[in-house]
C-alpha atoms as a PDB file:
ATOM      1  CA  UNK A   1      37.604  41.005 139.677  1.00  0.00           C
ATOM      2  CA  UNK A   2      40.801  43.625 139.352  1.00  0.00           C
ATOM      3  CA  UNK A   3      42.229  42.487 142.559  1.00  0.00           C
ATOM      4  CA  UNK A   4      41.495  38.669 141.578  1.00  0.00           C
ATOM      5  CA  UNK A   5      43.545  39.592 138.203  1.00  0.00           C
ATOM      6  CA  UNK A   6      46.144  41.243 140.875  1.00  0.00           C
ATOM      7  CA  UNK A   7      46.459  38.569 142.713  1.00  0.00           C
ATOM      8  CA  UNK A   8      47.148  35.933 139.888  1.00  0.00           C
ATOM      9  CA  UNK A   9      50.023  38.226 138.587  1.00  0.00           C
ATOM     10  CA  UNK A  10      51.184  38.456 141.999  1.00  0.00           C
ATOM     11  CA  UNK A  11      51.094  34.797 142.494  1.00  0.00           C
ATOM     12  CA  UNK A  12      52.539  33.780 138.741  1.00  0.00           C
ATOM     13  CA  UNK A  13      55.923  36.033 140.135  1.00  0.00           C
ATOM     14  CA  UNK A  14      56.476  33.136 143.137  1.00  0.00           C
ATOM     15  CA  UNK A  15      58.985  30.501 141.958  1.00  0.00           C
ATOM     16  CA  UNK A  16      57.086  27.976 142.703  1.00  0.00           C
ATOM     17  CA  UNK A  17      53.943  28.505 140.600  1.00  0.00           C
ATOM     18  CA  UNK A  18      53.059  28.744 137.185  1.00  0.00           C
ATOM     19  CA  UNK A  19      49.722  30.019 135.853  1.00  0.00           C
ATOM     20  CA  UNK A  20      48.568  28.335 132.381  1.00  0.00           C
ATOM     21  CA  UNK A  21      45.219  30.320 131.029  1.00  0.00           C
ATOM     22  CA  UNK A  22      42.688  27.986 128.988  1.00  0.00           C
ATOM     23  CA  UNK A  23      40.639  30.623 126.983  1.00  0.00           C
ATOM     24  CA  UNK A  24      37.039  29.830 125.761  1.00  0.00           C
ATOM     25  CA  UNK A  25      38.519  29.591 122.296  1.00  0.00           C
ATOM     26  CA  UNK A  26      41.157  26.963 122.687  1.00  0.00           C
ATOM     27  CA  UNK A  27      41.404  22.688 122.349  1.00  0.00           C
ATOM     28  CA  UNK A  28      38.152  20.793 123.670  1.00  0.00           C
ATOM     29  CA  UNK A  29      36.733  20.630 127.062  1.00  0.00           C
ATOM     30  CA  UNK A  30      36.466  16.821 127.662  1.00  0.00           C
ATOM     31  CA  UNK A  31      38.914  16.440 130.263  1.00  0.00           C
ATOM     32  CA  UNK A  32      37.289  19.754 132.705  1.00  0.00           C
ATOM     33  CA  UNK A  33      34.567  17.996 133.933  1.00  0.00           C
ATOM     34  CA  UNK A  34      35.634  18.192 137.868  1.00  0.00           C
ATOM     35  CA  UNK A  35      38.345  20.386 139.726  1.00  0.00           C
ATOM     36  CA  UNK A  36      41.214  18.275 141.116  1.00  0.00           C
ATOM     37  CA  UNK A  37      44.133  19.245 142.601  1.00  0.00           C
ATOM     38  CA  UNK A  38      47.410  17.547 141.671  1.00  0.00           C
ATOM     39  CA  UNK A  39      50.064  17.156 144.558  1.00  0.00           C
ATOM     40  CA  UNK A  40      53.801  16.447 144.232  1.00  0.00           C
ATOM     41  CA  UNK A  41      54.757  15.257 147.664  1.00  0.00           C
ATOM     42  CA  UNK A  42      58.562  15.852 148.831  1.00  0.00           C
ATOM     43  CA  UNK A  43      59.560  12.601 148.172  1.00  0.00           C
ATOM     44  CA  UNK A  44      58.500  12.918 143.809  1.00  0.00           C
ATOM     45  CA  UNK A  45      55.441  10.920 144.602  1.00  0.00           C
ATOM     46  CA  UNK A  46      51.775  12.151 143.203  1.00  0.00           C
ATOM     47  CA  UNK A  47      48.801  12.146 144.810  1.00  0.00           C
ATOM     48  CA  UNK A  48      45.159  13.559 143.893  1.00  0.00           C
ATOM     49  CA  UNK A  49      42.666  15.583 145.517  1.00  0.00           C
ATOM     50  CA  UNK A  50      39.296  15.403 143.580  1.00  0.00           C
ATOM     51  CA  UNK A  51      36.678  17.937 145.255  1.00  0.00           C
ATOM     52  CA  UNK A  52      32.851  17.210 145.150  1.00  0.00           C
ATOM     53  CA  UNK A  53      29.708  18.430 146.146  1.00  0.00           C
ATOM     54  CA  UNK A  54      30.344  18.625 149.925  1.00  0.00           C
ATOM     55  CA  UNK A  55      33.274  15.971 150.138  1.00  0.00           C
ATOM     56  CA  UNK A  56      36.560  15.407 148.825  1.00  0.00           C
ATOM     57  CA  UNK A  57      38.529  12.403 148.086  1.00  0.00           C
ATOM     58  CA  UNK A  58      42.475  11.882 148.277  1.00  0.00           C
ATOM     59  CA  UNK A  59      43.595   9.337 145.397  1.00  0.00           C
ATOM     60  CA  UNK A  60      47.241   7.652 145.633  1.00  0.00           C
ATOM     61  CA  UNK A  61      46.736   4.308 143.424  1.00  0.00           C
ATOM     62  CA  UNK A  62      49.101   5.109 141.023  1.00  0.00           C
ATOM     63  CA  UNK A  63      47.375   4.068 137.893  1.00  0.00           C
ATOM     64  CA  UNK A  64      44.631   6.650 138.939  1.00  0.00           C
ATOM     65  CA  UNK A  65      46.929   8.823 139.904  1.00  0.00           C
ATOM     66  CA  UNK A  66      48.220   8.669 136.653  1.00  0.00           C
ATOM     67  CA  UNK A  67      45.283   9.726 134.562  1.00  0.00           C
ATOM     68  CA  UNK A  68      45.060  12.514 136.489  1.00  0.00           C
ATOM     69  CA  UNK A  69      48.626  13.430 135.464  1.00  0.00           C
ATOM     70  CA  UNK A  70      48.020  12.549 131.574  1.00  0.00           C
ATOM     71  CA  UNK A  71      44.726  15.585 131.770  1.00  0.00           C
ATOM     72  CA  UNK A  72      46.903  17.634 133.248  1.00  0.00           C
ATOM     73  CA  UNK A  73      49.620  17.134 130.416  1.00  0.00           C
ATOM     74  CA  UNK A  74      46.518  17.840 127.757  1.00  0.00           C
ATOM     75  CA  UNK A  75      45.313  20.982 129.553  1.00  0.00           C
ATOM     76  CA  UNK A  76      48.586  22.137 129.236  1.00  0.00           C
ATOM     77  CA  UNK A  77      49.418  20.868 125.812  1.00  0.00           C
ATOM     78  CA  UNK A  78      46.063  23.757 124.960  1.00  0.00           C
ATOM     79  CA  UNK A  79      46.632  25.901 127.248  1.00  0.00           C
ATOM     80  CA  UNK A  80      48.658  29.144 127.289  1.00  0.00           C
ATOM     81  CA  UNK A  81      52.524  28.944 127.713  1.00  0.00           C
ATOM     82  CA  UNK A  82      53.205  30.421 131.546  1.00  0.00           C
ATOM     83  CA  UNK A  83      54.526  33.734 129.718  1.00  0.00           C
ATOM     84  CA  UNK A  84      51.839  34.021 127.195  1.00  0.00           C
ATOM     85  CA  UNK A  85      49.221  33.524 130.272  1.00  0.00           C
ATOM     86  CA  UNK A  86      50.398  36.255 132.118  1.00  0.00           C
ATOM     87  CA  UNK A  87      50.447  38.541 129.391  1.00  0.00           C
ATOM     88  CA  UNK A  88      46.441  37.702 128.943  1.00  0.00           C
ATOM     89  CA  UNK A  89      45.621  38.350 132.354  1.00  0.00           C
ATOM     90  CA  UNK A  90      46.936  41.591 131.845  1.00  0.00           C
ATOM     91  CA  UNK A  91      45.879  42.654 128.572  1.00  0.00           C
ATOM     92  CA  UNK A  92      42.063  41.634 130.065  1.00  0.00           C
ATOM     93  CA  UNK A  93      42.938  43.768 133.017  1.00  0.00           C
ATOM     94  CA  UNK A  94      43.680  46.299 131.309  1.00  0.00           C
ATOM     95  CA  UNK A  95      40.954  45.779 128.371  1.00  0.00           C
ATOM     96  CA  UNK A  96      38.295  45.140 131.727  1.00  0.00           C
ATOM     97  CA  UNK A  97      39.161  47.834 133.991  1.00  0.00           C
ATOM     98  CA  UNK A  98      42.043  50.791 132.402  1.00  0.00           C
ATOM     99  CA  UNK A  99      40.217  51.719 129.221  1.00  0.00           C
ATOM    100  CA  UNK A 100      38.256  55.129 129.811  1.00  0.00           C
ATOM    101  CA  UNK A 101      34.299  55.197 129.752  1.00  0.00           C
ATOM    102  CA  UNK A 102      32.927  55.965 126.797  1.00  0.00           C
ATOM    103  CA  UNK A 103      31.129  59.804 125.933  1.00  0.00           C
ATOM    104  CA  UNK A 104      27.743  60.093 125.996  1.00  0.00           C
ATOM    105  CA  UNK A 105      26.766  62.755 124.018  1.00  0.00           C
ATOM    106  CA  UNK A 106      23.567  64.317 125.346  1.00  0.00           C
ATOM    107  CA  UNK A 107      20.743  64.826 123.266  1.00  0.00           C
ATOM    108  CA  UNK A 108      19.690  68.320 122.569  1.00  0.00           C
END
């Protein structure tokens, strides 16, 4: 899981991507109930890609589209600010995989 954590730093430092962490802790969880993808195509249009067991389905009807764009507004509206979300991965990083092992004292 380190090099996962690795890996989203590394990504989160490309201009063109922003990592927002949802903890356990934070807002409801109505609006996770499937993994989409949200696409802005060059030309400022939106499109969907909502993944399923074994398929996949590309949505551009905008009213759909636009629901989409309104959960993605909530997730973000509970989820971490882009510089707060880095600064959790790394504190788990380091909470997960820097602190030393604890002592074991041996018994006599």
């Amino acid at each position: 899981m380190v090099d996962q954590l690795n890996h989203l730093i590394e990504l989160a430092g490309r201009p063109n991507i922003r990592i927002h962490v949802l903890t356990y802790d934070q807002g409801s969880r109505c609006h996770l109930d499937g993994v989409f993808t949200l696409l802005e195509l060059p030309n400022r249009k939106h499109m969907v890609f909502v993944q399923a067991l074994g398929a996949g389905l590309l949505i551009s009807e905008q009213d759909a589209v636009d629901t989409y764009i309104g959960r993605v507004r909530s997730i973000l509206g509970e989820a971490l600010s882009w510089p707060d979300s880095i600064t959790y991965i790394e504190r788990l990083k380091r909470e997960l995989y820097e602190q030393e092992p604890p002592v074991v004292e041996e018994q006599p």
